[in-house]
C-alpha atoms as a PDB file:
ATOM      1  CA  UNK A   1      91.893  39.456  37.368  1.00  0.00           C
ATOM      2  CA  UNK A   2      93.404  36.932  34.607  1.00  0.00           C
ATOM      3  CA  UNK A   3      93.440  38.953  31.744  1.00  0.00           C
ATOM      4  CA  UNK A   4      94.443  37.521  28.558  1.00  0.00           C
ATOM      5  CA  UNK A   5      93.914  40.441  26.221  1.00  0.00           C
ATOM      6  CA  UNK A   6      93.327  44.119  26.164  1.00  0.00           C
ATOM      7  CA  UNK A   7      92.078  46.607  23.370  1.00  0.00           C
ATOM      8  CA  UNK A   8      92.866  50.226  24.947  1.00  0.00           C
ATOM      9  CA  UNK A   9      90.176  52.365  23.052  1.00  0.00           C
ATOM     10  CA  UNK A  10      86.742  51.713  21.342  1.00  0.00           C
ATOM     11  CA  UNK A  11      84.519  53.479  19.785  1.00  0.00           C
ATOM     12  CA  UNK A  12      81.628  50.758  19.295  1.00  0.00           C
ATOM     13  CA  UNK A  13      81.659  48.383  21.781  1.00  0.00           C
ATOM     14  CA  UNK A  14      80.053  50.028  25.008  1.00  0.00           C
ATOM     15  CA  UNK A  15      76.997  52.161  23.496  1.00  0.00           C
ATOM     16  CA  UNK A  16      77.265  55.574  23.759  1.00  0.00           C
ATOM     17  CA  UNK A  17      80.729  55.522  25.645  1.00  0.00           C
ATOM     18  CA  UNK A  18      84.426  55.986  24.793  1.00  0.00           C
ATOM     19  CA  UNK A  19      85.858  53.005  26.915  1.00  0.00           C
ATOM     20  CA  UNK A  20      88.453  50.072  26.874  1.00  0.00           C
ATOM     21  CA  UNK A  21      88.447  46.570  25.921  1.00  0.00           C
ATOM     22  CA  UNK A  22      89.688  44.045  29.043  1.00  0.00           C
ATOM     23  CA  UNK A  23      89.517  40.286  27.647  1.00  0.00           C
ATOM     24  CA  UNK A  24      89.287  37.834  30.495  1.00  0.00           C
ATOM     25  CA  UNK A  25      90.806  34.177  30.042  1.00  0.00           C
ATOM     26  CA  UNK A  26      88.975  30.978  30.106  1.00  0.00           C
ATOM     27  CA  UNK A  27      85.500  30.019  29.059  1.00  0.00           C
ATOM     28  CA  UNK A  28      82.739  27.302  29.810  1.00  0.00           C
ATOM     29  CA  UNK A  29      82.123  26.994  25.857  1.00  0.00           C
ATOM     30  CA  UNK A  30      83.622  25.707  22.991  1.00  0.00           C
ATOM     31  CA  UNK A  31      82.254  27.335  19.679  1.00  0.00           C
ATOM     32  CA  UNK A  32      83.638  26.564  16.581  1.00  0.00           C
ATOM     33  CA  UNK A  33      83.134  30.024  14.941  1.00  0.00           C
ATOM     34  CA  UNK A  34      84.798  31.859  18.469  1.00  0.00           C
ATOM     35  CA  UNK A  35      87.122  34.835  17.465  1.00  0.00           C
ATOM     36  CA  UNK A  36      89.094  34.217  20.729  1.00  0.00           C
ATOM     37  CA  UNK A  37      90.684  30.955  20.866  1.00  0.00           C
ATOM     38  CA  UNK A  38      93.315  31.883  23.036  1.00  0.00           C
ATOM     39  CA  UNK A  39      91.075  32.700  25.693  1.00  0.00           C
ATOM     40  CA  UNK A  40      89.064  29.161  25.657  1.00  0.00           C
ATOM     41  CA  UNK A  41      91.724  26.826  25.301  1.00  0.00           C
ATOM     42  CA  UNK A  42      94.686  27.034  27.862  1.00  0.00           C
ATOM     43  CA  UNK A  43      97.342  27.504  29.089  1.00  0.00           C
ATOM     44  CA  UNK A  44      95.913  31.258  29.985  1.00  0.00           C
ATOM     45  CA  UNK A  45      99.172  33.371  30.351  1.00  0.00           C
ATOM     46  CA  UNK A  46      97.913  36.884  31.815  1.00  0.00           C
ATOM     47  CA  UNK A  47      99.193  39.596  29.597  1.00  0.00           C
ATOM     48  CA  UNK A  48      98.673  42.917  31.745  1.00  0.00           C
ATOM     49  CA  UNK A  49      98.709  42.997  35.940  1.00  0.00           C
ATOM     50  CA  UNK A  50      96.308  44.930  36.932  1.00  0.00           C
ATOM     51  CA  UNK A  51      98.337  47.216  38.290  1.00  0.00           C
ATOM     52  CA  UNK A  52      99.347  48.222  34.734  1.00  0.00           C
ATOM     53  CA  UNK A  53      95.896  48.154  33.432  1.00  0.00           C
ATOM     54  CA  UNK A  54      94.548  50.819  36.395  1.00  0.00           C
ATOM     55  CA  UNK A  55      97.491  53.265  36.091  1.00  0.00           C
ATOM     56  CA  UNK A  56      96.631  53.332  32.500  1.00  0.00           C
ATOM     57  CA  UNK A  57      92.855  54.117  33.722  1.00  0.00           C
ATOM     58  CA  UNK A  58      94.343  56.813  36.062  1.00  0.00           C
ATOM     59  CA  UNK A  59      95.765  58.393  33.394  1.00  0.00           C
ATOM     60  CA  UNK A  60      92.763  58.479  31.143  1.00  0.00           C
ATOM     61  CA  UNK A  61      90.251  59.919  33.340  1.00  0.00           C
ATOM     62  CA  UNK A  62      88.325  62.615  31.579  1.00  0.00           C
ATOM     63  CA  UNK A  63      89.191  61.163  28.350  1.00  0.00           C
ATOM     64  CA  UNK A  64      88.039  57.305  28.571  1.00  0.00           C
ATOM     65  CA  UNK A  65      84.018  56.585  30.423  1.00  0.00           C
ATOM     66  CA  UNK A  66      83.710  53.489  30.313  1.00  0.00           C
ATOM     67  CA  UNK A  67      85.441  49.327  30.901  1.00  0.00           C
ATOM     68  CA  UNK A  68      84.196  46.296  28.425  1.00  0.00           C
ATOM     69  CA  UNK A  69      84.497  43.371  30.557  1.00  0.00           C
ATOM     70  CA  UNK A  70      84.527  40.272  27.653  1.00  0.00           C
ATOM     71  CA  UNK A  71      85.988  36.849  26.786  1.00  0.00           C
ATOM     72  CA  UNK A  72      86.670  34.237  27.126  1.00  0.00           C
ATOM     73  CA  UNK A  73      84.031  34.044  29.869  1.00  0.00           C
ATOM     74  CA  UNK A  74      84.402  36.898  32.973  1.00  0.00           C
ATOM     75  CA  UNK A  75      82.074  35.108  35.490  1.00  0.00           C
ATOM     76  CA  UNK A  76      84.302  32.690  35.960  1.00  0.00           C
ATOM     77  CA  UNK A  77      86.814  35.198  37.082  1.00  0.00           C
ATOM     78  CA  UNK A  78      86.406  34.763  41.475  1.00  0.00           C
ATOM     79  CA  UNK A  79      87.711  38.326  41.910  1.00  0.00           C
ATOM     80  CA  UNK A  80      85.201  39.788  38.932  1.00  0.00           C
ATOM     81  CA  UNK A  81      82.568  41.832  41.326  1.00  0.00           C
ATOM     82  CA  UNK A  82      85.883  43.497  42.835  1.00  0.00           C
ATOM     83  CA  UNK A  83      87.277  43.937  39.926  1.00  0.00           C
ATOM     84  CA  UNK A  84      84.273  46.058  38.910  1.00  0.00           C
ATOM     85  CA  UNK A  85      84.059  47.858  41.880  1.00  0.00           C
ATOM     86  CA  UNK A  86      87.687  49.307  41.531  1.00  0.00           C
ATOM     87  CA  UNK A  87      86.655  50.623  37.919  1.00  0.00           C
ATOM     88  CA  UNK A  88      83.847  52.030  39.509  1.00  0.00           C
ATOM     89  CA  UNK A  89      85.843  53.514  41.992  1.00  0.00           C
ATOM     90  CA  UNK A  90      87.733  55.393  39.773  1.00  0.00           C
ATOM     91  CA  UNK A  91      84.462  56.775  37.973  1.00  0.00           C
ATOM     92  CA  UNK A  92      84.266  54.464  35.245  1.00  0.00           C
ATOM     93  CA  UNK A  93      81.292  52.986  33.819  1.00  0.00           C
ATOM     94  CA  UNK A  94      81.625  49.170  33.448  1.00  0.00           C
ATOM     95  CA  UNK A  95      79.747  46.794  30.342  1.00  0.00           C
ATOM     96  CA  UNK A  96      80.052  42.868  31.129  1.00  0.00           C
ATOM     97  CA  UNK A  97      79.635  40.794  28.118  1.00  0.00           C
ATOM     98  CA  UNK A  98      78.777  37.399  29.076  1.00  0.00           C
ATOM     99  CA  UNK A  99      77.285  33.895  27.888  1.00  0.00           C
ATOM    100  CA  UNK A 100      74.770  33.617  30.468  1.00  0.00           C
ATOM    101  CA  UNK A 101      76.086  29.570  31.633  1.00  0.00           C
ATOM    102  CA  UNK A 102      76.580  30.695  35.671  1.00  0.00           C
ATOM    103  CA  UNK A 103      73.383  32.402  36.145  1.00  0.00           C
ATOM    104  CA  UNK A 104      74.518  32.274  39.964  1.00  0.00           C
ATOM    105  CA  UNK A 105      77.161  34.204  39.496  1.00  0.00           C
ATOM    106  CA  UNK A 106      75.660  36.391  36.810  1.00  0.00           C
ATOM    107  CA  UNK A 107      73.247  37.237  39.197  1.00  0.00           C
ATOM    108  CA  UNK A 108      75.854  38.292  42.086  1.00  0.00           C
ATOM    109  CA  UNK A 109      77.062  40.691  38.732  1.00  0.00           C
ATOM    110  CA  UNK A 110      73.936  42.056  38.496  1.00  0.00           C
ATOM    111  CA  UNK A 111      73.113  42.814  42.146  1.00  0.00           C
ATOM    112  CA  UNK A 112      76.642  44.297  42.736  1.00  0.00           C
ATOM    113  CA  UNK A 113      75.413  47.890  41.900  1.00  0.00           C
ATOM    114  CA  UNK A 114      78.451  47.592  39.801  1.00  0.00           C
ATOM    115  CA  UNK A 115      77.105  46.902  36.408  1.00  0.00           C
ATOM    116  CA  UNK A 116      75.965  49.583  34.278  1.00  0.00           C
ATOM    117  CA  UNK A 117      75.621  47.743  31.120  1.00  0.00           C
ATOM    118  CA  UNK A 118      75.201  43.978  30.197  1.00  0.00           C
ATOM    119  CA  UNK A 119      75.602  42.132  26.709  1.00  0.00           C
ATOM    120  CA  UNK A 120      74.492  38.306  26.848  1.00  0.00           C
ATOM    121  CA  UNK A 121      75.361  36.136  24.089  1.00  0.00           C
ATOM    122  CA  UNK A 122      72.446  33.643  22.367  1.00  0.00           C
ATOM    123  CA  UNK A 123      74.247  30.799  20.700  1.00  0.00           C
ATOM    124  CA  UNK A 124      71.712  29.190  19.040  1.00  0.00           C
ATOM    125  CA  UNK A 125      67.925  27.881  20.201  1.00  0.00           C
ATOM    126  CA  UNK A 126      67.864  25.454  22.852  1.00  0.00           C
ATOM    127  CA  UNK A 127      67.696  22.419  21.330  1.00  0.00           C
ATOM    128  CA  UNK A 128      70.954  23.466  19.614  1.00  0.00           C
ATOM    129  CA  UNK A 129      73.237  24.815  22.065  1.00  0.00           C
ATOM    130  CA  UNK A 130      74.798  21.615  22.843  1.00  0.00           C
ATOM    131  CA  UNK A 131      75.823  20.932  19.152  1.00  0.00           C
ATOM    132  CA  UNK A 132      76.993  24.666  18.290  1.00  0.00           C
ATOM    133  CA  UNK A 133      78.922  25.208  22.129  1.00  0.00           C
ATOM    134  CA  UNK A 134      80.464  21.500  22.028  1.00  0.00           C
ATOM    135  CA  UNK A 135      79.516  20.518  25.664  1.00  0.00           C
ATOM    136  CA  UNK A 136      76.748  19.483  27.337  1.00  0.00           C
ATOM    137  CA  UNK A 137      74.152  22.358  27.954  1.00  0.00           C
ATOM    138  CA  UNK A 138      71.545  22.451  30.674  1.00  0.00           C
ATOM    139  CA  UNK A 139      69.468  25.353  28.844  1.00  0.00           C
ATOM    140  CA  UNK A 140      67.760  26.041  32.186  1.00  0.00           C
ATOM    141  CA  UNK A 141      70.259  28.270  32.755  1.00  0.00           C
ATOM    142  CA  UNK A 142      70.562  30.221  29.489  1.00  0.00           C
ATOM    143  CA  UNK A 143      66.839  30.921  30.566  1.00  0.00           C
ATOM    144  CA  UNK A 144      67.694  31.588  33.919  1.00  0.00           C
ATOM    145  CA  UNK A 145      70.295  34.602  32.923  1.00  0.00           C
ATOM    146  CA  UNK A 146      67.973  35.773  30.355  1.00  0.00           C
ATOM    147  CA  UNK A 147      65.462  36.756  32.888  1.00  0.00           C
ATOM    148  CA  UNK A 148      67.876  37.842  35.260  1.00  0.00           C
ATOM    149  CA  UNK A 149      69.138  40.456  32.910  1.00  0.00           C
ATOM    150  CA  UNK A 150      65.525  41.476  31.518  1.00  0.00           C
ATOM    151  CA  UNK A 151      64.550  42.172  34.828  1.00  0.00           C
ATOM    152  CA  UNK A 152      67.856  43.536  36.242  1.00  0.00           C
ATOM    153  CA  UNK A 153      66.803  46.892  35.972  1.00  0.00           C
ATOM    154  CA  UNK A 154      70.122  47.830  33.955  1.00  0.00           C
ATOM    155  CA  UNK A 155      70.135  48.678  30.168  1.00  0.00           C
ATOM    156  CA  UNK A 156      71.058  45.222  28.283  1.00  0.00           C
ATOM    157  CA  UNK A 157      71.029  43.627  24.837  1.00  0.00           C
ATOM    158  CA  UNK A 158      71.670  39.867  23.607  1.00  0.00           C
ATOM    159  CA  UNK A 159      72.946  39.321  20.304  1.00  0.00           C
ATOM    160  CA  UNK A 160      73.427  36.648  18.417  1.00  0.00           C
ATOM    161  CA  UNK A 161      76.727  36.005  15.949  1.00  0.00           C
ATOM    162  CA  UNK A 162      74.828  33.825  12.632  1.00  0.00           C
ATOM    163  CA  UNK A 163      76.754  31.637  10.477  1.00  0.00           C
ATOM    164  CA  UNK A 164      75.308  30.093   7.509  1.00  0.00           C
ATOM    165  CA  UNK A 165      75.143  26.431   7.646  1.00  0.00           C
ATOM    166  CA  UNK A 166      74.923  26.722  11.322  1.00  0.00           C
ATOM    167  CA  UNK A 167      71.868  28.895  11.959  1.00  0.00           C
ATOM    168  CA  UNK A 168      68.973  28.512   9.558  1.00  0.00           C
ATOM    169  CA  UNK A 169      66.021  30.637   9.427  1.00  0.00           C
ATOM    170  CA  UNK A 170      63.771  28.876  12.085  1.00  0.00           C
ATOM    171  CA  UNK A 171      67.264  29.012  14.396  1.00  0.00           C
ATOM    172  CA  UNK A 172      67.111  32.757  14.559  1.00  0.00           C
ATOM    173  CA  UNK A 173      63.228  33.415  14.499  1.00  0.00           C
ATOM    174  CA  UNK A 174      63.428  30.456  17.769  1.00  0.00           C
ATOM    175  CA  UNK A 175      66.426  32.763  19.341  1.00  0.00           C
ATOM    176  CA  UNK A 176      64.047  35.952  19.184  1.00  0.00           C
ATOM    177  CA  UNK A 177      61.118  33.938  20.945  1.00  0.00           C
ATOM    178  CA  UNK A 178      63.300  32.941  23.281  1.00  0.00           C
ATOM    179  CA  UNK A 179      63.919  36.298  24.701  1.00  0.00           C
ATOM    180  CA  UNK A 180      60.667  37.731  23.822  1.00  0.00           C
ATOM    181  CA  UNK A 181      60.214  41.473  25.173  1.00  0.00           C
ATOM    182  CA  UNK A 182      63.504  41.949  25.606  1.00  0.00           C
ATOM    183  CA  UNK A 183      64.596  45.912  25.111  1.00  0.00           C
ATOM    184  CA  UNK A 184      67.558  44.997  22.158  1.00  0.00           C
ATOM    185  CA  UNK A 185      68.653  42.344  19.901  1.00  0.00           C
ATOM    186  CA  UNK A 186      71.696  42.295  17.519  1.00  0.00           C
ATOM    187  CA  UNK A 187      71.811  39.970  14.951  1.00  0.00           C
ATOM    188  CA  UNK A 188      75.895  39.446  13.802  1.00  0.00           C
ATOM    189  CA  UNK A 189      77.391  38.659  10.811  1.00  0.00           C
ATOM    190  CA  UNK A 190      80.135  36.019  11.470  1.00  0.00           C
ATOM    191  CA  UNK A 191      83.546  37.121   9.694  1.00  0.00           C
ATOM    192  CA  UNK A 192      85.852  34.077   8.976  1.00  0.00           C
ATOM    193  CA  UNK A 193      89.565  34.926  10.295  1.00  0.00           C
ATOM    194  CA  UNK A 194      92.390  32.820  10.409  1.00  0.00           C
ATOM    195  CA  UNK A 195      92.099  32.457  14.591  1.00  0.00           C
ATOM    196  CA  UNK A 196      88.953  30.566  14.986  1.00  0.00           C
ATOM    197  CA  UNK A 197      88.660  27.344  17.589  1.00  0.00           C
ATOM    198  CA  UNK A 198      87.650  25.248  14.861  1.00  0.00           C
ATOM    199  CA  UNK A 199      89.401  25.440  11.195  1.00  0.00           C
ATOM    200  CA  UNK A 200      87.000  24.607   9.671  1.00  0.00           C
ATOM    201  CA  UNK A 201      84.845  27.633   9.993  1.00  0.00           C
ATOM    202  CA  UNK A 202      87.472  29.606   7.799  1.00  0.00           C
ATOM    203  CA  UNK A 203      85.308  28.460   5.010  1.00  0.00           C
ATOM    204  CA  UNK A 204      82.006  29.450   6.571  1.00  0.00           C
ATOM    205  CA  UNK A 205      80.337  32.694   6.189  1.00  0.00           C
ATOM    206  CA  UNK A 206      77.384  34.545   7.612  1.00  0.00           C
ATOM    207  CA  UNK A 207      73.928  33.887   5.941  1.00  0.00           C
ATOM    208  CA  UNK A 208      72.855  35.333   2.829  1.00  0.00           C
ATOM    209  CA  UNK A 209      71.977  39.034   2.644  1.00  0.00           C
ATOM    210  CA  UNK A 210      67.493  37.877   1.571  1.00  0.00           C
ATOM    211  CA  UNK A 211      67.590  35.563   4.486  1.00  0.00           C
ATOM    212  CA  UNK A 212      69.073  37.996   6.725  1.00  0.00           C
ATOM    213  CA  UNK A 213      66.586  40.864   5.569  1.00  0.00           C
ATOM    214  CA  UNK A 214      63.681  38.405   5.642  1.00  0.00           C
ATOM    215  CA  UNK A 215      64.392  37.439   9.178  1.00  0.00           C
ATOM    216  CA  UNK A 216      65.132  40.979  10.687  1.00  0.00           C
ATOM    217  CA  UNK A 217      61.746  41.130  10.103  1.00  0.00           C
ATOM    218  CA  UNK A 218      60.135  38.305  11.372  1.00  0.00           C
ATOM    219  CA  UNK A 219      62.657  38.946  14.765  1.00  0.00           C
ATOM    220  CA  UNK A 220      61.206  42.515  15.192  1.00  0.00           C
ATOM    221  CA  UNK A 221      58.078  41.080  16.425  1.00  0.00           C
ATOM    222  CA  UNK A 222      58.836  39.546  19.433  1.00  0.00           C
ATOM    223  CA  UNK A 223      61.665  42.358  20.756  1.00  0.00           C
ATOM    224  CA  UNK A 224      61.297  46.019  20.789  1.00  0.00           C
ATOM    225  CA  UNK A 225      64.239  46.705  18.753  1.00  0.00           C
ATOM    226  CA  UNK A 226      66.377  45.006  16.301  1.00  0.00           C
ATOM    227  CA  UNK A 227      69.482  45.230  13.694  1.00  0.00           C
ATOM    228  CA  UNK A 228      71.876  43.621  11.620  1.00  0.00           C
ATOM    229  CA  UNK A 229      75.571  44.081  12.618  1.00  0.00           C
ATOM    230  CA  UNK A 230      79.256  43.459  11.694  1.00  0.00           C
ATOM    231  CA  UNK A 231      81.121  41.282  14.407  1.00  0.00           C
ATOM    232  CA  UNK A 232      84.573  42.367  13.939  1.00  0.00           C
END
């Protein structure tokens, strides 16, 4: 596994578990407002072997329960279902955070038995996913993931990281449709930081408090449950 970054605890990030942070490198997206530049853009050094990263699990068993697997993008990662299947092995729960663009692979995730929680990313509604990832998007297969996880079987939310100028109103009420039914839905408020892919978004912020409020709303009728939250 090419792993660019790791956060050793957190509290907040795999629901309901104490767990660890492993940040894969490389991406199939470009957002401006990403938090993890170094992980899209190469050259992708690997920071830990994985030899270091599962004595450190050894040594936290009965203490950690669970593995984030985030990004960059992991489905790209060829070794990523055995990857998960050596956490597992070692009694670990595993989370995979993805962006849904290798449904193919997402599904061979999914199927693994290996998976015990899954967090897909919503960029923006279809017709602007091309603009706000900065390539060229075939949106059949945001779709295609999107079902994949709804009907997975395995406990799953998509979330969706809103900055103003970016998403309007419409955007996010057009984001909820688009995964209608689904069991969670986490709206995030972007947080400008000085690593960002694009500069430019160090003057953007997230939308306004009303609009926020006002849309929560509107959101909760097409998923069961939804919530505003800090993406730090």
């Amino acid at each position: 596994m090419n792993i660019g970054g790791w956060q050793k605890l957190t509290l907040v990030d795999f629901p309901g578990k104490i767990a660890t942070i492993v940040f894969t490198n490389g991406c199939v997206f470009r957002c401006g407002f990403c938090y993890n530049p170094d992980l899209v853009i190469g050259p992708f050094p690997a920071t830990t072997p994985e030899d270091e990263f599962f004595a450190f699990l050894d040594k936290r068993k009965g203490k950690l329960e669970g593995v984030v697997i985030t990004g960059g993008e992991p489905t790209m990662q060829g070794d990523l279902i055995s990857f998960m299947e050596k956490i597992k092995a070692k009694g670990f729960a595993v989370k995979l955070d993805t962006c849904g663009y290798l449904p193919d692979r997402v599904k061979t995730a999914l199927e693994s038995g290996f998976v015990d929680y899954v967090a897909m990313d919503i960029k923006a509604p279809l017709e602007k996913y091309s603009m706000v990832t900065n390539i060229q998007v075939q949106t059949e297969r945001i779709k295609e993931s999107i079902k994949l996880i709804m009907e997975s079987g395995i406990p799953y939310e998509f979330r969706s990281t809103l900055v103003a100028g970016v998403h309007e109103l419409d955007d996010i009420i057009k984001m909820a449709r688009l995964i209608e039914g689904a069991d969670k839905y986490y709206l995030q408020r972007f947080l400008t930081t000085e690593k960002l892919i694009d500069p430019a978004f160090k003057e953007k912020t997230a939308p306004p408090e009303s609009l926020l409020n006002d849309v929560l709303e509107k959101c909760r009728k097409y998923v069961t449950y939804c919530e505003i939250r800090i993406n730090g």
